[in-house]
N, C-alpha and C. Protein backbone atom coordinates (compact mmCIF):
# COMPACT_ATOMS: atom_id res chain seq x y z
N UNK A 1 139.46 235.48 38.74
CA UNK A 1 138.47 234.43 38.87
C UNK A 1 137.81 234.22 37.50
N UNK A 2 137.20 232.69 37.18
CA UNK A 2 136.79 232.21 36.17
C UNK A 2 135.59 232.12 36.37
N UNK A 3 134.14 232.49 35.56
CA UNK A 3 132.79 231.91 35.80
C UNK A 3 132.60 230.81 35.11
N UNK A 4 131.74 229.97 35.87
CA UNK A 4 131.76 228.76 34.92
C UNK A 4 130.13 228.73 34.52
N UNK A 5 130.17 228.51 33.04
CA UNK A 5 128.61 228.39 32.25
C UNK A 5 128.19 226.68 32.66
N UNK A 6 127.16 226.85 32.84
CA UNK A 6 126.65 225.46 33.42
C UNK A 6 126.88 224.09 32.28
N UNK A 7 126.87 224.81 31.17
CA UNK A 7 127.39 223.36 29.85
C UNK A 7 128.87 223.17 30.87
N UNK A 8 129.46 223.80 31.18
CA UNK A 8 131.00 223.06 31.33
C UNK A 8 131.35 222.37 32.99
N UNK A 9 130.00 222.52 33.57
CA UNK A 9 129.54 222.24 35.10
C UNK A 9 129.24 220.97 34.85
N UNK A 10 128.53 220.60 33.67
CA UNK A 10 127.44 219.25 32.98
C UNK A 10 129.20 218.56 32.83
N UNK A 11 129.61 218.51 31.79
CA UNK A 11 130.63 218.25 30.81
C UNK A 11 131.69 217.77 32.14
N UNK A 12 132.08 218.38 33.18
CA UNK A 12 132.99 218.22 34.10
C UNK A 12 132.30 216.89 34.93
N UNK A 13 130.85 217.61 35.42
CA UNK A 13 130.18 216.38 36.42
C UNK A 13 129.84 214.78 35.38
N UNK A 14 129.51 215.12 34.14
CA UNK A 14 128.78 213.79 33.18
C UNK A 14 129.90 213.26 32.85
N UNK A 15 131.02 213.86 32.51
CA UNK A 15 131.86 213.39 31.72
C UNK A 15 131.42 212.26 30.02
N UNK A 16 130.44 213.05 29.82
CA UNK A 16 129.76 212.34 28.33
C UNK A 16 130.05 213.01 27.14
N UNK A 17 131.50 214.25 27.19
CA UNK A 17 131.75 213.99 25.56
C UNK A 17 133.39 214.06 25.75
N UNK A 18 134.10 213.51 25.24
CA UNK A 18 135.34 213.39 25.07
C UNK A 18 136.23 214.46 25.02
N UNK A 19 135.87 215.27 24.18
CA UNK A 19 136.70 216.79 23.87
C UNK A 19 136.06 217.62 25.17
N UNK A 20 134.85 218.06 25.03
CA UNK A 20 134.41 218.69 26.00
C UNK A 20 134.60 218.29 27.31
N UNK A 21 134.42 217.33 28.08
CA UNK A 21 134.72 216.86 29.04
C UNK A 21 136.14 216.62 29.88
N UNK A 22 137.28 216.73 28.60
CA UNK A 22 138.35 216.91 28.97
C UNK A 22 139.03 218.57 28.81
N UNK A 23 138.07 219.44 28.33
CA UNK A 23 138.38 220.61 28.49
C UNK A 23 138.23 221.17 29.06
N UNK A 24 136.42 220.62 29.78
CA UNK A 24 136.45 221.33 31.53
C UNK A 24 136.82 220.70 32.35
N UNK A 25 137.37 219.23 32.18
CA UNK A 25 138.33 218.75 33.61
C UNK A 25 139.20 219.46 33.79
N UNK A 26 140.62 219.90 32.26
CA UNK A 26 141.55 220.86 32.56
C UNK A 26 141.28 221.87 33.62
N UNK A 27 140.23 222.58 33.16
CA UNK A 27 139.48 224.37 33.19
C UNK A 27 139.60 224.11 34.80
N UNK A 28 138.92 223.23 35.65
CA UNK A 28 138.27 223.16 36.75
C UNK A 28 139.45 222.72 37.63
N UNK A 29 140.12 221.66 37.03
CA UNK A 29 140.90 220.99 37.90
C UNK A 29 142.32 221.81 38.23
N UNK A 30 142.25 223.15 37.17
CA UNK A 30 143.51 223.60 37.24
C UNK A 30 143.14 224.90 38.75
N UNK A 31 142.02 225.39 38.95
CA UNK A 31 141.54 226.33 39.80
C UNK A 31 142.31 225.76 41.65
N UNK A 32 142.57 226.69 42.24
CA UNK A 32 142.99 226.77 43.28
C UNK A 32 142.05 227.68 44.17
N UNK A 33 142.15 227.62 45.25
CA UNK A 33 141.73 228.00 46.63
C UNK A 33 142.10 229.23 46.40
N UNK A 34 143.63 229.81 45.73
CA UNK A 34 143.42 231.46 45.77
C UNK A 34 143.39 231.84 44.78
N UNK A 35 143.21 231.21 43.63
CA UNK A 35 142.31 231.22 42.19
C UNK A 35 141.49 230.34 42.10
N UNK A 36 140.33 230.61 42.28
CA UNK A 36 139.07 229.61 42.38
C UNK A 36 138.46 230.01 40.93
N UNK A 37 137.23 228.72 40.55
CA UNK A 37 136.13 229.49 39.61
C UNK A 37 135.07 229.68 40.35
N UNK A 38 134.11 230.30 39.47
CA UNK A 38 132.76 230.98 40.01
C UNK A 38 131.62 230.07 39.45
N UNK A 39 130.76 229.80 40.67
CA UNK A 39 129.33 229.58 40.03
C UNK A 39 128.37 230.52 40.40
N UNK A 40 127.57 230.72 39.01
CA UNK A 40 126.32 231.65 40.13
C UNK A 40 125.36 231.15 39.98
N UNK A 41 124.57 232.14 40.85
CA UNK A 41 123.06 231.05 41.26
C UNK A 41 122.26 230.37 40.19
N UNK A 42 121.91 231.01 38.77
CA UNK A 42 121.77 230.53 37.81
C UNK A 42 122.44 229.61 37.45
N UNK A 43 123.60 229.22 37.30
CA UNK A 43 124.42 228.26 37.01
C UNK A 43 123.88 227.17 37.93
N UNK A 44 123.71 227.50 38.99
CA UNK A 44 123.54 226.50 39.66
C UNK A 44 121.80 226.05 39.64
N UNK A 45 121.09 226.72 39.35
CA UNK A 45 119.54 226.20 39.05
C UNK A 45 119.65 225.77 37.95
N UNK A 46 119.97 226.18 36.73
CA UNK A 46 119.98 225.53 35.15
C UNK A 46 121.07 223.93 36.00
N UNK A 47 121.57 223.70 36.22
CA UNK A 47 122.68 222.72 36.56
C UNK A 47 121.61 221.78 37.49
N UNK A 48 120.50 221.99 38.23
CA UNK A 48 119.87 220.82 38.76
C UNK A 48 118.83 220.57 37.72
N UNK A 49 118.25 221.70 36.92
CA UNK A 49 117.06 221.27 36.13
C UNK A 49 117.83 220.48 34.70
N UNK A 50 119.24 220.70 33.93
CA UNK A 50 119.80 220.09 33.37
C UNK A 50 119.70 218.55 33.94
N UNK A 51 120.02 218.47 35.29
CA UNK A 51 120.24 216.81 35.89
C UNK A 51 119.24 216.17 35.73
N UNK A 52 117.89 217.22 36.53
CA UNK A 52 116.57 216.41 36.66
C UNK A 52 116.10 215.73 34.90
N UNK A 53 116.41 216.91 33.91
CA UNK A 53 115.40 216.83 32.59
C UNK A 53 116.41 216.07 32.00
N UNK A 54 117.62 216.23 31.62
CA UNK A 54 118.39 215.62 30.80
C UNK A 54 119.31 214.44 31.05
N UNK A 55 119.68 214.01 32.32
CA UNK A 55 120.05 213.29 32.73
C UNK A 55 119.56 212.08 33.34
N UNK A 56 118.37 212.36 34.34
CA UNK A 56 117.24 211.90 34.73
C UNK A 56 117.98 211.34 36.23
N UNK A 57 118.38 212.44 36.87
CA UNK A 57 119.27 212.38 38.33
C UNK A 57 118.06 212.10 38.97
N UNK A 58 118.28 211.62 40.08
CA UNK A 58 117.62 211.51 41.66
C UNK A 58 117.81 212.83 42.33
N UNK A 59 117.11 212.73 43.18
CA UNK A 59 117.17 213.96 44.04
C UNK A 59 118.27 213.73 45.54
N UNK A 60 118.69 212.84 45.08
CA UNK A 60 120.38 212.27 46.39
C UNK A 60 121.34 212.60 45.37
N UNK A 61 121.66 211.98 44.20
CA UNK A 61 122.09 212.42 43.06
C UNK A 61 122.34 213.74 42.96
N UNK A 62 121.62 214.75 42.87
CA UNK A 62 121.57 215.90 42.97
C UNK A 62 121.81 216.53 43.84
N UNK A 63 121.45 216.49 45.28
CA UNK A 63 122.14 217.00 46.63
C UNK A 63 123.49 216.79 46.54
N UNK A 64 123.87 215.64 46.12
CA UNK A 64 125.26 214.97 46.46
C UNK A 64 126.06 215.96 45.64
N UNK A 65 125.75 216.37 44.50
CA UNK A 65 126.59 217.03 43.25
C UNK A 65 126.53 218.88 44.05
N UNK A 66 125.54 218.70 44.34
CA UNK A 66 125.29 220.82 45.07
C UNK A 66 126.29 220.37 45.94
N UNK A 67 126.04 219.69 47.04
CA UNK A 67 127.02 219.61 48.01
C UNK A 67 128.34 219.55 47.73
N UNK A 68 129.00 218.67 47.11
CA UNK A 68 130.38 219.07 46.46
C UNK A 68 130.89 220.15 46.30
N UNK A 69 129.95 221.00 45.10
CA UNK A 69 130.43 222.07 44.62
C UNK A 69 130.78 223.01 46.34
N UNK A 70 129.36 222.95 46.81
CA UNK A 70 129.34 223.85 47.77
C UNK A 70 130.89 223.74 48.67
N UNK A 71 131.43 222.60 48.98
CA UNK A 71 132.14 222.39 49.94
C UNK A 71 133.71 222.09 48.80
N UNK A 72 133.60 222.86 47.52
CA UNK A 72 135.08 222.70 47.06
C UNK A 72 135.32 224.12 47.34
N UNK A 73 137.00 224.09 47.88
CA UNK A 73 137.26 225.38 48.09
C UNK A 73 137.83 225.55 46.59
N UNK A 74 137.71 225.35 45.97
CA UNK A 74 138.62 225.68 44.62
C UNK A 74 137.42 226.12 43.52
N UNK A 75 136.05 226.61 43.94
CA UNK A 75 134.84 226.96 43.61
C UNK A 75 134.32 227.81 44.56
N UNK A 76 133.94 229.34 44.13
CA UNK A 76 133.24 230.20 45.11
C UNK A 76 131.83 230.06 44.22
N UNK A 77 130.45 229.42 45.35
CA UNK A 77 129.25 229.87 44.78
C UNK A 77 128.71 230.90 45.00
N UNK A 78 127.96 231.40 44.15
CA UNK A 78 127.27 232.70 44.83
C UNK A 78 126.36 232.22 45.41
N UNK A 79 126.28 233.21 46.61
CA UNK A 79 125.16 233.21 47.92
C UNK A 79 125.13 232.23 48.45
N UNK A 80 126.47 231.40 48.68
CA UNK A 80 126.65 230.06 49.29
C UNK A 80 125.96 229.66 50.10
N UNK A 81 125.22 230.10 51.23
CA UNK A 81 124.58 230.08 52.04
C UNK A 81 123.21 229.60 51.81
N UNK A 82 122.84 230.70 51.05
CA UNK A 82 121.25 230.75 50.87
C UNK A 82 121.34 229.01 49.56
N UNK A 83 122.32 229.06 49.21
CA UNK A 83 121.82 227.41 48.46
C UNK A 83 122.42 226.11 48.98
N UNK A 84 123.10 226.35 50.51
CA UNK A 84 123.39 225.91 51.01
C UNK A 84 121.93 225.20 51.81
N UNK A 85 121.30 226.18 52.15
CA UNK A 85 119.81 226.15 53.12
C UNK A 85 118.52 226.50 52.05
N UNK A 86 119.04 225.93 51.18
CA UNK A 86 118.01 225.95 49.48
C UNK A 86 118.12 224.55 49.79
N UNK A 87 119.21 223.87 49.41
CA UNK A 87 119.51 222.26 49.53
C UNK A 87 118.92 221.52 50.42
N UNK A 88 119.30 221.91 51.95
CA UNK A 88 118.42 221.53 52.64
C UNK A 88 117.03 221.12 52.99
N UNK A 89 116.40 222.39 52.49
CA UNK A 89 115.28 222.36 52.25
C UNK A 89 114.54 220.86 51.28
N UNK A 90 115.10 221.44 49.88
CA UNK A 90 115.32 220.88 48.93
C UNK A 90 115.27 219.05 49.15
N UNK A 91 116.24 219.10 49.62
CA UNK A 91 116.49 217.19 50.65
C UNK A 91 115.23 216.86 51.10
N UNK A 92 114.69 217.62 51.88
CA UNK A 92 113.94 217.39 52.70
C UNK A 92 112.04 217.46 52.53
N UNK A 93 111.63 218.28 51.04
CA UNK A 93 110.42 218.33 50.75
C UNK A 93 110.23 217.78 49.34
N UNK A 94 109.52 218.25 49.21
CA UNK A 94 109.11 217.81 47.58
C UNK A 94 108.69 218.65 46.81
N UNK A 95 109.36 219.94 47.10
CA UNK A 95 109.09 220.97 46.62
C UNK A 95 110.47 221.45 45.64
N UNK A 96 110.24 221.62 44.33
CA UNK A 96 111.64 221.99 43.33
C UNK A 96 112.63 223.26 43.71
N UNK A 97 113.63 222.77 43.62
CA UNK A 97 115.04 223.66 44.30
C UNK A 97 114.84 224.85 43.64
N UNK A 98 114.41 225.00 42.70
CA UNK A 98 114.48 226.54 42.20
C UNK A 98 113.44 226.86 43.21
N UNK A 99 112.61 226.98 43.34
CA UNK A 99 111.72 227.88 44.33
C UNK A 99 112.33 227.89 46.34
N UNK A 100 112.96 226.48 46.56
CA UNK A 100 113.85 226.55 47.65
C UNK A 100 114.96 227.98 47.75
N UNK A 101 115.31 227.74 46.63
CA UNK A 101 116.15 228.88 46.53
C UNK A 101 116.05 230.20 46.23
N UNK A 102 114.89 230.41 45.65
CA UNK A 102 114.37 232.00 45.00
C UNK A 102 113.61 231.88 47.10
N UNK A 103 113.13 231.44 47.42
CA UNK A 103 112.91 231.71 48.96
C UNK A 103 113.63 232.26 50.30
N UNK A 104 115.05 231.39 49.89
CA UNK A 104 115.78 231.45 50.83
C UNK A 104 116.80 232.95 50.14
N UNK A 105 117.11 233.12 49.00
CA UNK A 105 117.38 234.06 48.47
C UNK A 105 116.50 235.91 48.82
N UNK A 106 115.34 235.48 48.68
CA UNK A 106 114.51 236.88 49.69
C UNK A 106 114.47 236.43 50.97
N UNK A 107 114.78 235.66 51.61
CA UNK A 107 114.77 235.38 52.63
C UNK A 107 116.63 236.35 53.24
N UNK A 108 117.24 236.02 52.33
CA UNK A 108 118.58 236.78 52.81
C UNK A 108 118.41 237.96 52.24
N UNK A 109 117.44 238.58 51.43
CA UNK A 109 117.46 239.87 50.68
C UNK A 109 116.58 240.93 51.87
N UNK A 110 116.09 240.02 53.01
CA UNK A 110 114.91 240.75 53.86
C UNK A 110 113.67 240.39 53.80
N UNK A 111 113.22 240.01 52.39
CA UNK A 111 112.25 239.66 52.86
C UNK A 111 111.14 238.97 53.71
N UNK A 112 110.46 239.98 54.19
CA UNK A 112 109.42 238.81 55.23
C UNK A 112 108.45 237.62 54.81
N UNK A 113 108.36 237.40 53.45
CA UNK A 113 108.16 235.95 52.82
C UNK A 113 108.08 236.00 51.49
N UNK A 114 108.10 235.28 50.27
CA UNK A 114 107.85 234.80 49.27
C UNK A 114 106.58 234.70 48.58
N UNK A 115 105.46 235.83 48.16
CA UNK A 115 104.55 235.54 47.40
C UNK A 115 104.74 234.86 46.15
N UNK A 116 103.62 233.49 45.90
CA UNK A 116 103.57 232.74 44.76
C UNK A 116 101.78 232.05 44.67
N UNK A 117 102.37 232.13 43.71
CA UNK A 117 100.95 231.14 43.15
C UNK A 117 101.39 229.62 43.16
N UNK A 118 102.42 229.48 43.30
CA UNK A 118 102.56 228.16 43.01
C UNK A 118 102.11 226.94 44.30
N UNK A 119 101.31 226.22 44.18
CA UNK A 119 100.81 225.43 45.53
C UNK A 119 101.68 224.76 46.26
N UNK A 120 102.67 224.13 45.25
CA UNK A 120 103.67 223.35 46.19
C UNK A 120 104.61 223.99 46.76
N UNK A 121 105.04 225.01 45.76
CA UNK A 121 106.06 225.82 46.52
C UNK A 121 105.51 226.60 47.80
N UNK A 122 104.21 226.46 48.06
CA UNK A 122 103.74 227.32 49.10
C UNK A 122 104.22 227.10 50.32
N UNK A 123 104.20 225.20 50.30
CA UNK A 123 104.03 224.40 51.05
C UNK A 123 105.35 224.53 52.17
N UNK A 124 106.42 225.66 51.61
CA UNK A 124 107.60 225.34 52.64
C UNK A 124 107.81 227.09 53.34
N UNK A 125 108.10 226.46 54.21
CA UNK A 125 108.05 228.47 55.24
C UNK A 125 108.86 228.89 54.86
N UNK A 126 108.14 230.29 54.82
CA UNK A 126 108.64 231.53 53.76
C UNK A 126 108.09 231.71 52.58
N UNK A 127 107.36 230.72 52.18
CA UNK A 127 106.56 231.11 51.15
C UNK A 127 104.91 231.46 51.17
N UNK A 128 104.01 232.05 50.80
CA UNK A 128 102.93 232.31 50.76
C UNK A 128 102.14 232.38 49.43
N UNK A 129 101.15 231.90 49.67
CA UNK A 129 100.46 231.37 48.25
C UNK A 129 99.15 232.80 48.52
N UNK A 130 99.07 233.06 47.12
CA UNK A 130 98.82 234.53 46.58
C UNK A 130 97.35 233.74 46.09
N UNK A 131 96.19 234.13 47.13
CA UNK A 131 94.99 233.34 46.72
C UNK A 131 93.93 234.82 46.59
């Protein structure tokens, strides 16, 4: 198995540089179901905050691109699940996917909730705001 660094996640999904873009189409497009590449969870949080800051994606935009990955078999994510029901979330509040996911992530680690300071992130169950 191959890990993939989130520049070549960008470069594959943007297709905005010529050389690069055709080096991770190769990279990606050559992966199979019983040689897959790897994303991990990092890859995959730097890869929505890349969309949001540098690209200036929507948040359908962005579901639409997690979802893909999630549902190519020729890509294993890590903790598929938990950013599977990160996304969800994610879709559905207005609260930023990295904290969807650092939630649902102790949420599969055991934990019984998510202390934060952060207000918005409070705002979704499982999390608790540290007052």
């Amino acid at each position: 198995m191959i890990g993939l660094d989130t520049n070549v996640l960008i470069r594959y999904i943007a297709q905005d540089d010529k050389k690069q873009s055709a080096q991770a189409t190769n990279l990606i497009e050559a992966f199979t179901s019983e040689k897959p590449g790897f994303v991990s969870l990092i890859g995959i949080i730097e890869l929505v905050w890349v969309l949001e800051s540098c690209y200036e994606s929507d948040k359908e935009e962005i579901v639409n691109v997690i979802d893909t990955l999630l549902k190519t078999k020729e890509l294993v994510v890590e903790n598929s699940i938990a950013v599977q029901q990160a996304l969800r979330i994610f879709s559905t509040t207005n609260v930023d996917f990295s904290d969807c996911l650092i939630e649902r992530s102790g949420h599969h680690a055991g934990c019984n909730h998510t202390a934060t300071f952060d207000r918005k992130a409070s705002r979704i169950e499982g999390m608790v705001f540290v007052s």
